[in-house]
N, C-alpha and C. Protein backbone atom coordinates (compact mmCIF):
# COMPACT_ATOMS: atom_id res chain seq x y z
N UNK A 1 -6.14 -5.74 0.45
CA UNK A 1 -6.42 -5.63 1.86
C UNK A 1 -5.24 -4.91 2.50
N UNK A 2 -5.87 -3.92 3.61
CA UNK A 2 -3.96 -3.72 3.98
C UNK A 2 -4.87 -3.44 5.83
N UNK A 3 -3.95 -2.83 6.41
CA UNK A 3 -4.01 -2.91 8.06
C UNK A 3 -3.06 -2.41 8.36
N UNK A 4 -3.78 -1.54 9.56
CA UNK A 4 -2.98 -0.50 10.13
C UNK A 4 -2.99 -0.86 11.64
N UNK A 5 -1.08 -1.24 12.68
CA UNK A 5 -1.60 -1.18 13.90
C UNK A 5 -0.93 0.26 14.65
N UNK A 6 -1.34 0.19 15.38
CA UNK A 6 -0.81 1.40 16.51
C UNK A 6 -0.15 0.99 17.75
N UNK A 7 0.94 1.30 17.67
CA UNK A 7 2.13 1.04 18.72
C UNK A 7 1.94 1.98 20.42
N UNK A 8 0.91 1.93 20.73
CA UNK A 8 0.52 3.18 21.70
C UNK A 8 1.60 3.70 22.82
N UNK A 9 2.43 2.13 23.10
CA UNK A 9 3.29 2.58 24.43
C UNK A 9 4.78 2.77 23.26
N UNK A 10 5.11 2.24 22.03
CA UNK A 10 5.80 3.18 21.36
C UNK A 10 5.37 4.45 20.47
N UNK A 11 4.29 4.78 19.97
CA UNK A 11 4.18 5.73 19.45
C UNK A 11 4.06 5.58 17.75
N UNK A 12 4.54 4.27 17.57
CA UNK A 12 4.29 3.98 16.33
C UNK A 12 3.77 3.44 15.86
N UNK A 13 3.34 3.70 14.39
CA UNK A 13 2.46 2.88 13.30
C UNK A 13 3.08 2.15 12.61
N UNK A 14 2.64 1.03 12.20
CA UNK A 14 2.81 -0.23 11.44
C UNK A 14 1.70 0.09 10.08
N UNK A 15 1.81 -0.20 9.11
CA UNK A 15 0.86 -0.22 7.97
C UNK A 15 1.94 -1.37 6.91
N UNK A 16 0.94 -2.19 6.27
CA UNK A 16 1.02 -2.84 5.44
C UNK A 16 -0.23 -3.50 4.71
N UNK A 17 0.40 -3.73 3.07
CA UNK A 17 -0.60 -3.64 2.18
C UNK A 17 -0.49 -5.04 1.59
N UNK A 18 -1.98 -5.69 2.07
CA UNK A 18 -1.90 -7.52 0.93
C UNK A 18 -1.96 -7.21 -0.29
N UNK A 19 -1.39 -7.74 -1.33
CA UNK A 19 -2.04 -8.13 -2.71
C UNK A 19 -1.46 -9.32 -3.20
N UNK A 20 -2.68 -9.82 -3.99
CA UNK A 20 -2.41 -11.16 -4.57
C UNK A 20 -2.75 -10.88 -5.92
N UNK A 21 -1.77 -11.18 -7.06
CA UNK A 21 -2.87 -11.27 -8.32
C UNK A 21 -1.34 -12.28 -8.92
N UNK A 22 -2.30 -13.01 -10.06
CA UNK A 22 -2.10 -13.92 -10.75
C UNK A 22 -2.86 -13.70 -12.08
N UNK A 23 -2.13 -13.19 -13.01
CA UNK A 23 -2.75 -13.12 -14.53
C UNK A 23 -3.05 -14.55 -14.85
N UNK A 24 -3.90 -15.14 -15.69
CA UNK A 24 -3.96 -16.24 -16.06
C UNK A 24 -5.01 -16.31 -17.39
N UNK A 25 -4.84 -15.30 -18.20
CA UNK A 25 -5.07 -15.43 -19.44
C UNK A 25 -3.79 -15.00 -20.17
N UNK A 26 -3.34 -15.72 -21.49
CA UNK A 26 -2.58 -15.19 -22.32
C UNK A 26 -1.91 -13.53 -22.70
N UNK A 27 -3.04 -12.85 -22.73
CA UNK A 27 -3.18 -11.64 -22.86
C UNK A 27 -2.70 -10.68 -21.68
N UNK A 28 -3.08 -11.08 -20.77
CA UNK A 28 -2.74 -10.25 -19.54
C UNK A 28 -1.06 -10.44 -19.25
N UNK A 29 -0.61 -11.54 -19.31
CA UNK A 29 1.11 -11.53 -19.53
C UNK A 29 1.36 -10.40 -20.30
N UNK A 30 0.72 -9.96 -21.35
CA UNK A 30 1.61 -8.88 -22.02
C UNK A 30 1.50 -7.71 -20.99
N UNK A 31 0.42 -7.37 -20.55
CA UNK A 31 0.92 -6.38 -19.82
C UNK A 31 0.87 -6.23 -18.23
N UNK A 32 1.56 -7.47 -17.89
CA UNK A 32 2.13 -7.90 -16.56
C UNK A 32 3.28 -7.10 -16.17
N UNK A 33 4.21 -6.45 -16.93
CA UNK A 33 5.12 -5.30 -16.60
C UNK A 33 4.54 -4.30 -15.94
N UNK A 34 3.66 -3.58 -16.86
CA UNK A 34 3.38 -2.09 -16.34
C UNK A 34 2.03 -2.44 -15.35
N UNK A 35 1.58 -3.53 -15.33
CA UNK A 35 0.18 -3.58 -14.49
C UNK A 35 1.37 -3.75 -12.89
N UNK A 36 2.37 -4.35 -12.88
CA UNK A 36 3.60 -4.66 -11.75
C UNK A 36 4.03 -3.17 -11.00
N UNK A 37 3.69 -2.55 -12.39
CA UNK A 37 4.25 -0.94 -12.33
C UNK A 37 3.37 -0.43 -11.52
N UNK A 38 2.14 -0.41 -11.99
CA UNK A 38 1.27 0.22 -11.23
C UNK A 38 0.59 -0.42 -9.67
N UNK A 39 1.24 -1.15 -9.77
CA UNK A 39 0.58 -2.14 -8.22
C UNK A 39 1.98 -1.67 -7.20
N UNK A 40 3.14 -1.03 -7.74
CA UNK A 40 4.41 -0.64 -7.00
C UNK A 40 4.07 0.81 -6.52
N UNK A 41 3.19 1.09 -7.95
CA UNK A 41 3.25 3.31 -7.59
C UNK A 41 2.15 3.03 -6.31
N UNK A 42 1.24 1.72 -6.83
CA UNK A 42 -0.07 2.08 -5.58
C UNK A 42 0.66 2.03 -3.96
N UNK A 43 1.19 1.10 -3.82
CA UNK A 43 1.86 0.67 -2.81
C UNK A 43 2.69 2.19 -2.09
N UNK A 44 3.63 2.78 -2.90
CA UNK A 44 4.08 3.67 -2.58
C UNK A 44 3.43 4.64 -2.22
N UNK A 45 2.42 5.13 -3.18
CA UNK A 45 1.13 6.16 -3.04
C UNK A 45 0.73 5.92 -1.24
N UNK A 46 0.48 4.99 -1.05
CA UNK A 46 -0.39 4.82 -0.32
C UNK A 46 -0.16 4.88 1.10
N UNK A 47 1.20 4.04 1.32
CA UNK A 47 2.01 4.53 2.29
C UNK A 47 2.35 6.05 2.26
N UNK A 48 2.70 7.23 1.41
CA UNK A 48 2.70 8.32 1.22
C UNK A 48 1.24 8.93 1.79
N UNK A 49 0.16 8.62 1.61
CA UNK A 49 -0.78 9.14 1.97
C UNK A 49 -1.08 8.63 3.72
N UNK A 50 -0.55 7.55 4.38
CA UNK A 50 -1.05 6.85 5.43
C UNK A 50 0.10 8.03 6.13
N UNK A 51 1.16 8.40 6.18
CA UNK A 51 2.11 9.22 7.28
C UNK A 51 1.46 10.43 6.86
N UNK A 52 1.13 11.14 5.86
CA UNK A 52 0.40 12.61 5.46
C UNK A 52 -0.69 12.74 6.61
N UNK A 53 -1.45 11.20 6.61
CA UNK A 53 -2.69 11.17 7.29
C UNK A 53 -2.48 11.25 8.81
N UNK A 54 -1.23 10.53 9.30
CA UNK A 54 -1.23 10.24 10.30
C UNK A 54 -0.10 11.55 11.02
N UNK A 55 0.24 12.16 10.19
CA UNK A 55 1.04 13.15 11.17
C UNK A 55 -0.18 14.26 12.06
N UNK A 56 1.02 14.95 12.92
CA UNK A 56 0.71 15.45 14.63
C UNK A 56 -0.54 15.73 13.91
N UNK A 57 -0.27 16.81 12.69
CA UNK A 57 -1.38 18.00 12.65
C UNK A 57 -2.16 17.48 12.30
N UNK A 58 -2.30 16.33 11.77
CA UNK A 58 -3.54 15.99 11.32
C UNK A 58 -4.95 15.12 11.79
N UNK A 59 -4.19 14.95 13.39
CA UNK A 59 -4.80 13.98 14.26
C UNK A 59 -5.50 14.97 15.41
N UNK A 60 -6.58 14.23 15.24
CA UNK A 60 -7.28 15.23 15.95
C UNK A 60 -7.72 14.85 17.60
């Protein structure tokens, strides 16, 4: 889940991203590292894409 607010009388955006996960089979511990990995690139990704989205030029 994530949510975006808009600061109108400052001008700024707020964005933040929920996640919850909890492995809870044996198996999935093993690859609780790189699945950590990839829940960090998403996070980053995503905020990367939310200011791309939200700059001057792109607001219409």
């Amino acid at each position: 889940m994530f949510s975006i607010e808009w600061d109108r009388e400052e001008g700024s955006v707020h964005y933040a991203v929920f996640a919850f996960s909890r492995p809870n089979h044996p198996l999935a511990w093993l690859g609780y590292p790189f699945t950590r990995m990839l829940q960090k690139r998403f996070i980053r990704d995503s905020q990367r894409a939310m200011v791309e989205a939200s700059a001057p030029a792109n607001i219409r």
